[in-house]
C-alpha atoms as a PDB file:
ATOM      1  CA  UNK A   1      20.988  -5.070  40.502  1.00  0.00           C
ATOM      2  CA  UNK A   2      20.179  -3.709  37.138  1.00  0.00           C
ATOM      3  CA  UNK A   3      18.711  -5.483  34.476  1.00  0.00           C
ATOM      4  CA  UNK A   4      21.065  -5.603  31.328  1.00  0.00           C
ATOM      5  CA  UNK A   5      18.866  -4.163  28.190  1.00  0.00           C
ATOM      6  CA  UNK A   6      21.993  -3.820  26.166  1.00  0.00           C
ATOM      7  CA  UNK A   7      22.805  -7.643  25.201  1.00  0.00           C
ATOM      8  CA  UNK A   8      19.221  -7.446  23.584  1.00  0.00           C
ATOM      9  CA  UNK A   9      19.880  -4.234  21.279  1.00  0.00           C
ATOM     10  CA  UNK A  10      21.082  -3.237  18.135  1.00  0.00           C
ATOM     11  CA  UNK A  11      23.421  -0.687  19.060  1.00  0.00           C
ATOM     12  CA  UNK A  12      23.932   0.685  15.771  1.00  0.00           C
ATOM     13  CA  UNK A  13      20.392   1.527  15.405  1.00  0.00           C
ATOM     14  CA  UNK A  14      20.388   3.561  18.407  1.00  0.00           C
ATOM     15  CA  UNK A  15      18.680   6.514  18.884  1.00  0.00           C
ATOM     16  CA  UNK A  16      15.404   5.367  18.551  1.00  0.00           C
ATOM     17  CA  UNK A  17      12.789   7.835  16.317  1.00  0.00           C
ATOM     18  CA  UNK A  18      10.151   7.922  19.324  1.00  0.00           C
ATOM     19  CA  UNK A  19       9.179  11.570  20.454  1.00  0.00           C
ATOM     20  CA  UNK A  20       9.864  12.446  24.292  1.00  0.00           C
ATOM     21  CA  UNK A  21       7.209  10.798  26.668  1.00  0.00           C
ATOM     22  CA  UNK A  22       6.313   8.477  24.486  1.00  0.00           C
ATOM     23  CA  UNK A  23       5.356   5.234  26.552  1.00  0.00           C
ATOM     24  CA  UNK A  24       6.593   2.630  23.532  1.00  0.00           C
ATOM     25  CA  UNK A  25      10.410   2.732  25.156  1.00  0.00           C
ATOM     26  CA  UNK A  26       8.699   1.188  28.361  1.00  0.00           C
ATOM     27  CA  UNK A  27       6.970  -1.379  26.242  1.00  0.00           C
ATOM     28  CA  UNK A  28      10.011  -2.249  24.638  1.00  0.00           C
ATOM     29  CA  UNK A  29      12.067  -2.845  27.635  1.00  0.00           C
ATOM     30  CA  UNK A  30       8.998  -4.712  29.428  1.00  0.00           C
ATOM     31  CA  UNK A  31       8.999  -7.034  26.002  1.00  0.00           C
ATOM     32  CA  UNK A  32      12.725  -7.398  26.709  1.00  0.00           C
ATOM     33  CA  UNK A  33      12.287  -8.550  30.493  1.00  0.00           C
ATOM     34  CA  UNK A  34       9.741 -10.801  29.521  1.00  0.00           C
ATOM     35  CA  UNK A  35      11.770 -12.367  26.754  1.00  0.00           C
ATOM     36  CA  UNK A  36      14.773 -12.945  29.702  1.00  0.00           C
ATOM     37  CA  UNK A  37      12.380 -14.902  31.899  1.00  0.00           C
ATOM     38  CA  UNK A  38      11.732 -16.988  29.212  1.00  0.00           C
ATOM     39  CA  UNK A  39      14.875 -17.716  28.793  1.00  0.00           C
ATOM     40  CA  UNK A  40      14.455 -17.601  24.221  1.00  0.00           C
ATOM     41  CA  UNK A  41      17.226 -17.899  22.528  1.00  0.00           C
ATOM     42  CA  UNK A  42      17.223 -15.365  20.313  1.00  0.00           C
ATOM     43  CA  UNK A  43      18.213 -17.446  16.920  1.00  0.00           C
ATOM     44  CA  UNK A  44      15.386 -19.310  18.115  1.00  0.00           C
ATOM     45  CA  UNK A  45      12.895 -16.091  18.653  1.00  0.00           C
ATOM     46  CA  UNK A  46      11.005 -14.238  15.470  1.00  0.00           C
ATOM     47  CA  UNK A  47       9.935 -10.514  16.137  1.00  0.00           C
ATOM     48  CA  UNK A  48       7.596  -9.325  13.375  1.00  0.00           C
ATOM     49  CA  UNK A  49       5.939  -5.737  12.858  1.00  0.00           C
ATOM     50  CA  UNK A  50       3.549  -3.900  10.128  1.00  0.00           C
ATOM     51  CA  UNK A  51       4.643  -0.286   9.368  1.00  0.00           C
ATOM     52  CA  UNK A  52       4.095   2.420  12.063  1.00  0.00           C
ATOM     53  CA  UNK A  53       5.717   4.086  15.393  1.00  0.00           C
ATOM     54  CA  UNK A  54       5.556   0.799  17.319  1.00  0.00           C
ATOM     55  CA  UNK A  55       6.045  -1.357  14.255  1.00  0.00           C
ATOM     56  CA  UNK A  56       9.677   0.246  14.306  1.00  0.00           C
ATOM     57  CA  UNK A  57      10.699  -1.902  17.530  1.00  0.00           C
ATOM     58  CA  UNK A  58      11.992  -4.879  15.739  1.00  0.00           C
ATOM     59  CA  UNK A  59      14.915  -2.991  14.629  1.00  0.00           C
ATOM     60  CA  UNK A  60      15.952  -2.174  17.733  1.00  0.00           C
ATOM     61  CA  UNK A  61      15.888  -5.444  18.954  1.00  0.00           C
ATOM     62  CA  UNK A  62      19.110  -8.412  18.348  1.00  0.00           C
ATOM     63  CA  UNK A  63      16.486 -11.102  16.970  1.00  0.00           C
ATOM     64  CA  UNK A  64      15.175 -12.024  13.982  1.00  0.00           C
ATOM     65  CA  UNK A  65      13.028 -10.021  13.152  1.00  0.00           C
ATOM     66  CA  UNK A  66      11.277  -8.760   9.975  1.00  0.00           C
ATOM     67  CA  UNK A  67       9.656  -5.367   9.179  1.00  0.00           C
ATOM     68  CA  UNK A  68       6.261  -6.192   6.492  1.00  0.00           C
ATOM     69  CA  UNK A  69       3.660  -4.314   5.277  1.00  0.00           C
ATOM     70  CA  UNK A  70       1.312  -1.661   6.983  1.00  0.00           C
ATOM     71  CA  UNK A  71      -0.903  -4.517   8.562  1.00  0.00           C
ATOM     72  CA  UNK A  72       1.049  -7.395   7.410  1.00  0.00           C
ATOM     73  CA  UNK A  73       2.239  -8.821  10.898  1.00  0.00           C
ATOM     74  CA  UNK A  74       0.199 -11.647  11.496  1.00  0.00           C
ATOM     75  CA  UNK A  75      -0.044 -13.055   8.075  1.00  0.00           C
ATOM     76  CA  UNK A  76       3.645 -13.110   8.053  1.00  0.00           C
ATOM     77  CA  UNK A  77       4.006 -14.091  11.540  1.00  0.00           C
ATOM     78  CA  UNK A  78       1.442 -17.228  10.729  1.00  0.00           C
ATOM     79  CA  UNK A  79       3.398 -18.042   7.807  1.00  0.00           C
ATOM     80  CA  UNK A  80       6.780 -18.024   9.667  1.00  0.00           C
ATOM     81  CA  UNK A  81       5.052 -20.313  12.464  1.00  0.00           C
ATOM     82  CA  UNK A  82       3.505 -22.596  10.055  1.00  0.00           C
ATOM     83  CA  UNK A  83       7.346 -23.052   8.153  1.00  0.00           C
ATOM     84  CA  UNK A  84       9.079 -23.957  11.845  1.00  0.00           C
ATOM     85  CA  UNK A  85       6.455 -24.147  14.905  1.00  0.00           C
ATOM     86  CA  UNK A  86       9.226 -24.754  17.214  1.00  0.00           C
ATOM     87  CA  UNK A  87      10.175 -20.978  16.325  1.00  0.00           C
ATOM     88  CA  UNK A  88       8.876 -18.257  19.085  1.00  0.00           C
ATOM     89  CA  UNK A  89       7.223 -15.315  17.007  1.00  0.00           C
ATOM     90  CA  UNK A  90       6.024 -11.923  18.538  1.00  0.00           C
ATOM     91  CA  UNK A  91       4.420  -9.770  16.559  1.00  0.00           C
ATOM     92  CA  UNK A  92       4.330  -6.140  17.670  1.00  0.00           C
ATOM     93  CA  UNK A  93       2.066  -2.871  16.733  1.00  0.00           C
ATOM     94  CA  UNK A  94      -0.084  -0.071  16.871  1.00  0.00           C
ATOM     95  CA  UNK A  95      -3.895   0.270  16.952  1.00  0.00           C
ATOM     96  CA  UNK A  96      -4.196   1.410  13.430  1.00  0.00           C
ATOM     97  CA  UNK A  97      -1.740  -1.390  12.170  1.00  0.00           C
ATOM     98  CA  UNK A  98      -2.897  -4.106  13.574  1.00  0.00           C
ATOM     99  CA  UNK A  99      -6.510  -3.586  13.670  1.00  0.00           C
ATOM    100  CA  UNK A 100      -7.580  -1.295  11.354  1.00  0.00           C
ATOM    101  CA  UNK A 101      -5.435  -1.803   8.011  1.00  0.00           C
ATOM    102  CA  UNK A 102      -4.886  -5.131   9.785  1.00  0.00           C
ATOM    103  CA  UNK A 103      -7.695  -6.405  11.200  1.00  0.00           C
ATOM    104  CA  UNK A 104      -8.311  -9.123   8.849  1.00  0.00           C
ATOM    105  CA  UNK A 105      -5.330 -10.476   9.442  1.00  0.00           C
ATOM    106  CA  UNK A 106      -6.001  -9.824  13.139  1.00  0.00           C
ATOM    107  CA  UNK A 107      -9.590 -11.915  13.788  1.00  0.00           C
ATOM    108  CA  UNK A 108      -8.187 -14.419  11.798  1.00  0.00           C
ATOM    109  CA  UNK A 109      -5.116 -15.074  13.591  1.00  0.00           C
ATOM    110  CA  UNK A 110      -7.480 -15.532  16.787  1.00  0.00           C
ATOM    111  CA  UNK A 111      -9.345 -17.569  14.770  1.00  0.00           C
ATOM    112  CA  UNK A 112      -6.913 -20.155  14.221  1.00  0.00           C
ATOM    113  CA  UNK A 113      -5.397 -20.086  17.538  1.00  0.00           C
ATOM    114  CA  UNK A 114      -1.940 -20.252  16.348  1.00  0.00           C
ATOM    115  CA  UNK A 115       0.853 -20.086  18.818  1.00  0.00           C
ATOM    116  CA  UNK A 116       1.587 -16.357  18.367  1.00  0.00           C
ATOM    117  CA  UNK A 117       1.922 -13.281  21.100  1.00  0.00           C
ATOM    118  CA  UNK A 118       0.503 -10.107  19.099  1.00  0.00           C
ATOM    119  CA  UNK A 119       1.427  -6.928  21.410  1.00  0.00           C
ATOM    120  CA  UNK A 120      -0.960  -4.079  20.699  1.00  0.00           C
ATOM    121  CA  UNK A 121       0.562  -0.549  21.606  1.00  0.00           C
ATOM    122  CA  UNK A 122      -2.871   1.256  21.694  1.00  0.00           C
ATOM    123  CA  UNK A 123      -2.123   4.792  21.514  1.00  0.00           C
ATOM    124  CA  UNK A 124      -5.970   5.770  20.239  1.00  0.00           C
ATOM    125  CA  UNK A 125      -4.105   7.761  17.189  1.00  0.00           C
ATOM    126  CA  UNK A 126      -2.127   6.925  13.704  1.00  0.00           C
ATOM    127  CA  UNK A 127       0.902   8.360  15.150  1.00  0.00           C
ATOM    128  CA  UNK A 128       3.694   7.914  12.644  1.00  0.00           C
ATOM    129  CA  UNK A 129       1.356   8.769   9.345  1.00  0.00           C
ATOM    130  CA  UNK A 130      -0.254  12.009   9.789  1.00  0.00           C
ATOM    131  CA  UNK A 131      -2.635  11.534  13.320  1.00  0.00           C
ATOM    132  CA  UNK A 132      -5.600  10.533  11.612  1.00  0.00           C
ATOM    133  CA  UNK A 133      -7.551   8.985  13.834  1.00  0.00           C
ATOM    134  CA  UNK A 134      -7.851   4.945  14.521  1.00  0.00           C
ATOM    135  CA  UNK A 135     -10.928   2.627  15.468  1.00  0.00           C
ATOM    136  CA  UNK A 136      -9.437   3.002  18.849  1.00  0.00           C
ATOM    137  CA  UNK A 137      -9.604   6.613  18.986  1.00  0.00           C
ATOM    138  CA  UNK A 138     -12.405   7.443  21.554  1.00  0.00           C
ATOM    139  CA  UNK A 139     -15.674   9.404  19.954  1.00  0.00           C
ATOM    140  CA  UNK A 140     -15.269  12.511  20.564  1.00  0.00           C
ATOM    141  CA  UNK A 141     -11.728  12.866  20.931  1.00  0.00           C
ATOM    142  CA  UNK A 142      -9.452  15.360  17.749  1.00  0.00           C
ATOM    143  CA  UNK A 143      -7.590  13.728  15.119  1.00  0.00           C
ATOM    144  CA  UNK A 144      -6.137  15.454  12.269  1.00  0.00           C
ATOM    145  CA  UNK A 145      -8.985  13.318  10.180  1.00  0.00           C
ATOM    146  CA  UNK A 146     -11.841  14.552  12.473  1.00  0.00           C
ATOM    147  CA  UNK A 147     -11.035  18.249  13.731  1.00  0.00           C
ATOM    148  CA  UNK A 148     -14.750  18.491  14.803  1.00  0.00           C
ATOM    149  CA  UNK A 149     -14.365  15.516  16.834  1.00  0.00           C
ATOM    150  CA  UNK A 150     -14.604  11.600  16.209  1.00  0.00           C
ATOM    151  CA  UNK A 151     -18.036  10.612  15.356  1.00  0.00           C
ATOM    152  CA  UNK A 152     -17.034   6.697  15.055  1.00  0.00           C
ATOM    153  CA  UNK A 153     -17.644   3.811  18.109  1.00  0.00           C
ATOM    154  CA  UNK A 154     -14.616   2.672  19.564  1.00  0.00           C
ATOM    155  CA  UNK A 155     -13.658  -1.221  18.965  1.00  0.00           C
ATOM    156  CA  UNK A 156     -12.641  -2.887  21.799  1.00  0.00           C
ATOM    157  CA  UNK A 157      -8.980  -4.591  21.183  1.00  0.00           C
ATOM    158  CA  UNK A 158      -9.676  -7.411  23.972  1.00  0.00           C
ATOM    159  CA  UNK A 159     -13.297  -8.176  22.952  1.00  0.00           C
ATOM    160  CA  UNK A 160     -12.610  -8.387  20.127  1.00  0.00           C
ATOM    161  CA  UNK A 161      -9.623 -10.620  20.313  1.00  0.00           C
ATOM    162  CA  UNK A 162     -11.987 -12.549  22.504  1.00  0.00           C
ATOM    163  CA  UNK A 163     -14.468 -12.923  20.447  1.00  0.00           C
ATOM    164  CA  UNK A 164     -12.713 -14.165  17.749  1.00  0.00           C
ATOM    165  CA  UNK A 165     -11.241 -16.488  19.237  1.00  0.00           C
ATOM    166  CA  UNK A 166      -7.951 -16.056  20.992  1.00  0.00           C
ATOM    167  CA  UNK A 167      -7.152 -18.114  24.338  1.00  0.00           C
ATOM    168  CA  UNK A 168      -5.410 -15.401  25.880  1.00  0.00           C
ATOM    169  CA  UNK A 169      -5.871 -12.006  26.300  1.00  0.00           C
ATOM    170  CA  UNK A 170      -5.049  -9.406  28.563  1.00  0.00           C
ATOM    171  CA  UNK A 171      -4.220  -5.891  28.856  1.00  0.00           C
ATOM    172  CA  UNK A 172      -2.750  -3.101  30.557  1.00  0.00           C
ATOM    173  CA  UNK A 173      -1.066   0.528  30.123  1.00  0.00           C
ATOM    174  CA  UNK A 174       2.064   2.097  29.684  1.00  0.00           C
ATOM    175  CA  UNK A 175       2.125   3.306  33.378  1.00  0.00           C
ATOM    176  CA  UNK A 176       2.071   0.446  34.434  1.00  0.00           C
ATOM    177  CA  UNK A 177       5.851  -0.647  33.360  1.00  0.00           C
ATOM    178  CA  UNK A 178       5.802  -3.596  35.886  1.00  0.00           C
ATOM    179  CA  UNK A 179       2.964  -5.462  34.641  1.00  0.00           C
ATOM    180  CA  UNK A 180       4.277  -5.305  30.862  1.00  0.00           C
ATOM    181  CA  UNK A 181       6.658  -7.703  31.365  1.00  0.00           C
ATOM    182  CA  UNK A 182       4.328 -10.270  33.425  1.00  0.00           C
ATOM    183  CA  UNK A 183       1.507 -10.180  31.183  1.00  0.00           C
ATOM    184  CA  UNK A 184       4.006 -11.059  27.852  1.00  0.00           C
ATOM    185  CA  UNK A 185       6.157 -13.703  29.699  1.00  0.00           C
ATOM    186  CA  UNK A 186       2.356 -15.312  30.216  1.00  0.00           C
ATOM    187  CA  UNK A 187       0.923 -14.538  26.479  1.00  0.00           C
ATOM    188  CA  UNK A 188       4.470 -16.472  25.618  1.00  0.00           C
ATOM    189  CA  UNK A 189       4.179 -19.137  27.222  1.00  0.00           C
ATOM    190  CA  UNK A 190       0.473 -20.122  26.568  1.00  0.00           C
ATOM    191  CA  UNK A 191       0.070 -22.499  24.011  1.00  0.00           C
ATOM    192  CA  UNK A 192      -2.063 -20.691  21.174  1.00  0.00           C
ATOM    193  CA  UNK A 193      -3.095 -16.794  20.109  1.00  0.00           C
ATOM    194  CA  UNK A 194      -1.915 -14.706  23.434  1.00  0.00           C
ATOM    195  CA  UNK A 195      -2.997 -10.929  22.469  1.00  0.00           C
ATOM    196  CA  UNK A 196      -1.531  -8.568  25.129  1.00  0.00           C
ATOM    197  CA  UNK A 197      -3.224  -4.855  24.691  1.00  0.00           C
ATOM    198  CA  UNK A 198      -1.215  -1.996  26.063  1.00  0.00           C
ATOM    199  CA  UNK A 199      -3.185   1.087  26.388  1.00  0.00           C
ATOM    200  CA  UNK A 200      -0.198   4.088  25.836  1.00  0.00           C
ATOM    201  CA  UNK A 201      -0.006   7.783  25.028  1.00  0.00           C
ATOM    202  CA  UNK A 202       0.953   9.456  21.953  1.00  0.00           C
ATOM    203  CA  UNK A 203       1.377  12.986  23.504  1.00  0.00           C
ATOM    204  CA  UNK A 204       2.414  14.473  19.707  1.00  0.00           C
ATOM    205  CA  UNK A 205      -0.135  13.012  17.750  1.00  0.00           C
ATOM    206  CA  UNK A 206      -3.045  12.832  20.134  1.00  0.00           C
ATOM    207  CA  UNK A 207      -1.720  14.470  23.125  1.00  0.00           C
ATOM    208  CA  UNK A 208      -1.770  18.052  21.793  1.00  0.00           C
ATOM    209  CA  UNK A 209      -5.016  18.117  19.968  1.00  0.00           C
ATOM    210  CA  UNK A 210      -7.032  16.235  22.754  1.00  0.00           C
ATOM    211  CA  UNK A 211      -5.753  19.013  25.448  1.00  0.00           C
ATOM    212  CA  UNK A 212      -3.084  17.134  27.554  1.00  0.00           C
ATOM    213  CA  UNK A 213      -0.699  19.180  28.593  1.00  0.00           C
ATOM    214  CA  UNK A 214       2.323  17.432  28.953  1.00  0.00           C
ATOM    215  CA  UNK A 215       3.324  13.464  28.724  1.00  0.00           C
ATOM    216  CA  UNK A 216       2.935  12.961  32.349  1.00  0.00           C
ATOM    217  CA  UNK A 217      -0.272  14.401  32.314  1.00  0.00           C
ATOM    218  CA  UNK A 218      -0.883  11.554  29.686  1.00  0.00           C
ATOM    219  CA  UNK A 219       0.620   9.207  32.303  1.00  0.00           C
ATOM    220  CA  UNK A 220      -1.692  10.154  34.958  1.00  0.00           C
ATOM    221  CA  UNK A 221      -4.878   9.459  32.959  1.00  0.00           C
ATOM    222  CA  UNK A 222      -3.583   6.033  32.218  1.00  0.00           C
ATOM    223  CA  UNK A 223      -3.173   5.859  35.852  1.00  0.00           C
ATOM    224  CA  UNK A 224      -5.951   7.467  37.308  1.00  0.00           C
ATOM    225  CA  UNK A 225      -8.415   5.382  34.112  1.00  0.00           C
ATOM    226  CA  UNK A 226      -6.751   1.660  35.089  1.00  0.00           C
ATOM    227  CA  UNK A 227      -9.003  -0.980  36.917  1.00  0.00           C
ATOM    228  CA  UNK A 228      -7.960  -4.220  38.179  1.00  0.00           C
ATOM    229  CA  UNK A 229     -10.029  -6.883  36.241  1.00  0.00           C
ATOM    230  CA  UNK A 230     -10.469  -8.484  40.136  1.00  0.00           C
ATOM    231  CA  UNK A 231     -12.362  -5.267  41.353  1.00  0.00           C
ATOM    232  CA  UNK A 232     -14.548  -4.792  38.340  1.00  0.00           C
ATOM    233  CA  UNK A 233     -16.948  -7.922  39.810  1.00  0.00           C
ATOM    234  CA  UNK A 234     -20.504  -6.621  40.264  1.00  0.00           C
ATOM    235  CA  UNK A 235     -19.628  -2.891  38.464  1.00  0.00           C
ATOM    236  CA  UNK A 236     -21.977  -2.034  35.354  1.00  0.00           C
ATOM    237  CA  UNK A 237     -21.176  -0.957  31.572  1.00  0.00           C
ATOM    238  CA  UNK A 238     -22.101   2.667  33.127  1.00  0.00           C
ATOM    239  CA  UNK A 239     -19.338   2.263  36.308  1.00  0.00           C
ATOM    240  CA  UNK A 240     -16.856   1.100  33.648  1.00  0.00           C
ATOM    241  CA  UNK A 241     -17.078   3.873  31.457  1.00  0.00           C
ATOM    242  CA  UNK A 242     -13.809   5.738  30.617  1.00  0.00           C
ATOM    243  CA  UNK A 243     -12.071   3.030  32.738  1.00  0.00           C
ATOM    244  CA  UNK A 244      -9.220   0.710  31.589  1.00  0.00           C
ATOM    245  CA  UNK A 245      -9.812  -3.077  32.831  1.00  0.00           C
ATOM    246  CA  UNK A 246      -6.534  -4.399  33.466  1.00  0.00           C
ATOM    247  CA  UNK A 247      -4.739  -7.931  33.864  1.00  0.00           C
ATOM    248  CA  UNK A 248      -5.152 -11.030  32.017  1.00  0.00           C
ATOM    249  CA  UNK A 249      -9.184 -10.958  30.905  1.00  0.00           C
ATOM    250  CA  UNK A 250      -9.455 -14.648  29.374  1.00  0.00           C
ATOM    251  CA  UNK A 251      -7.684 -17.546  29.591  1.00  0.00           C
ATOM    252  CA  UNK A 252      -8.982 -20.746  27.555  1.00  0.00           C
ATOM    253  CA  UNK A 253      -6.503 -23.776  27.413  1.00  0.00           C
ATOM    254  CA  UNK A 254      -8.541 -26.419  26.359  1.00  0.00           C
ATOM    255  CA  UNK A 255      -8.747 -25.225  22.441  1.00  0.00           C
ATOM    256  CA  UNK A 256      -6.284 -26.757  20.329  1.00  0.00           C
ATOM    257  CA  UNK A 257      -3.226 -25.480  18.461  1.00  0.00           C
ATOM    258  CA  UNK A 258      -3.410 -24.569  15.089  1.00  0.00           C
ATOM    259  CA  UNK A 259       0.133 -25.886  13.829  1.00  0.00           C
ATOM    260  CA  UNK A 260      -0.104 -28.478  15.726  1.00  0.00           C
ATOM    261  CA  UNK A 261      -3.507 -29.399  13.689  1.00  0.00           C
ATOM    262  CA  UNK A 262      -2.439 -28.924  10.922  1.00  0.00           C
ATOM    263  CA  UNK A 263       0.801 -31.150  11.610  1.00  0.00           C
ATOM    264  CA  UNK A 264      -1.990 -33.887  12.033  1.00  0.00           C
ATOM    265  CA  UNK A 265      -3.516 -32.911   8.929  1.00  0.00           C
ATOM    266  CA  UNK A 266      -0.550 -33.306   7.354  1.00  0.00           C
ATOM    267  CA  UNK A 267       0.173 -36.932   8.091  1.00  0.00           C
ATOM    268  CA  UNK A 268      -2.996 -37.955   7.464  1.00  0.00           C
ATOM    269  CA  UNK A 269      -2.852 -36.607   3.640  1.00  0.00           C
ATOM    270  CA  UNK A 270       0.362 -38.233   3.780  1.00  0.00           C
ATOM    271  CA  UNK A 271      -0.689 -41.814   4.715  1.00  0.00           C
ATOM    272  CA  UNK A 272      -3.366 -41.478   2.207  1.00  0.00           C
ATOM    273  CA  UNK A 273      -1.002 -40.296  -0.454  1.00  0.00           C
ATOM    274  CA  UNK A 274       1.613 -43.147   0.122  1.00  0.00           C
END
């Protein structure tokens, strides 16, 4: 039987501005899938997004939702989540969004631990504002910022979630439709800073000046690139290179809650003020 997408869209903002074989419409409807098996109700559900290609999904979506600033999303969403932590909030975006121009916001959101699932379209590219490349873009590869190739490091969106200090984080690609929806319906229901990566392919922006020649061909790399996080045991840095670790790559639920620490907070500056 097929799954009804409809009763979650804005009809009226239909067609969507994403160029052909772009892998964002999968994310979208894996978001959407994960969202049903959680059952939200969606006066009860918060989508927030920066400014971007993927940070145009909320306005596709019937939920509240809220389109901020270029790298805004999870100082708003923390904000929104501090006013009513009963409220589900999902903040979506691309690389460049959410953590270059926000990355501040990003490390610090982990930080906290505050019951929020960030979804990272990783595209390696600023796709809607020119191409220039992103921290994610891999050294080496053509942007229209570095047409001799990018000299930078890449960052690491999952280590570096993990390292700052979110409980969950996992990650997978854009080829991998089936997975989407599993690895957000987990990120929502853990209790605290769920960052869900999902490596995709910008075959305008990045596609045509790194020498792809069509979106599937895109596709196939994420394919052929994916590892299983269960069959990387024993494999090296080296073995790992150019690879794309898969599935859900930490889990931590004995950290606490930020709202719900600062709820105690609360009451205690209460009973000292009365």
């Amino acid at each position: 039987m097929s799954f009804d997408y409809e009763k979650y869209l804005r009809p009226g903002k239909l067609p969507h501005i994403w160029c052909p074989g772009c892998g964002h419409g999968i994310i979208l409807k894996g978001l959407i899938r994960a969202i049903d098996k959680c059952r939200l109700a969606k006066n009860r559900t918060a989508i927030v997004s920066g400014i971007g290609c993927a940070s145009r999904l909320p306005g596709y979506v019937d939920f509240n939702t809220v389109h901020t600033a270029h790298g805004r999303a999870a100082a708003f969403a923390t904000g929104m989540k501090l006013a009513d932590p009963e409220l589900t909030v999902i903040c979506v975006g691309g690389d460049g969004d959410g953590v270059a121009i926000g990355g501040n916001h990003f490390i610090h959101a982990c930080r906290r631990n505050i019951d929020l699932t960030y979804i990272i379209m990783n595209n390696n590219i600023y796709g809607m504002t020119g191409g220039q490349f992103s921290p994610c873009t891999p050294t080496g590869a053509f942007a229209s910022t570095t047409p001799y190739g990018n000299p930078d490091p890449v960052f690491d969106i999952a280590r570096l979630a993990i390292g700052a200090g979110a409980t969950f984080v996992a990650r997978t690609t854009a080829y991998h439709a089936l997975q989407i929806d599993k690895l957000i319906t987990e990120g929502i229901l853990h209790k605290g800073m769920a960052i869900i990566e999902v490596v995709d392919g910008c075959p305008t922006s990045y596609g045509r000046r790194n020498k792809f020649k069509s979106p599937s061909d895109m596709m196939t790399w994420l394919k052929d690139a994916a590892i299983p996080v269960e069959k990387t045991e024993g494999m090296s840095e080296k073995d790992l290179e150019g690879k794309i670790v898969t599935g859900i790559l930490h889990r931590d639920e004995t950290r606490p809650e930020y709202c719900e620490q600062y709820a105690l907070l609360r009451e205690r500056a209460q009973r000292k003020e009365g």
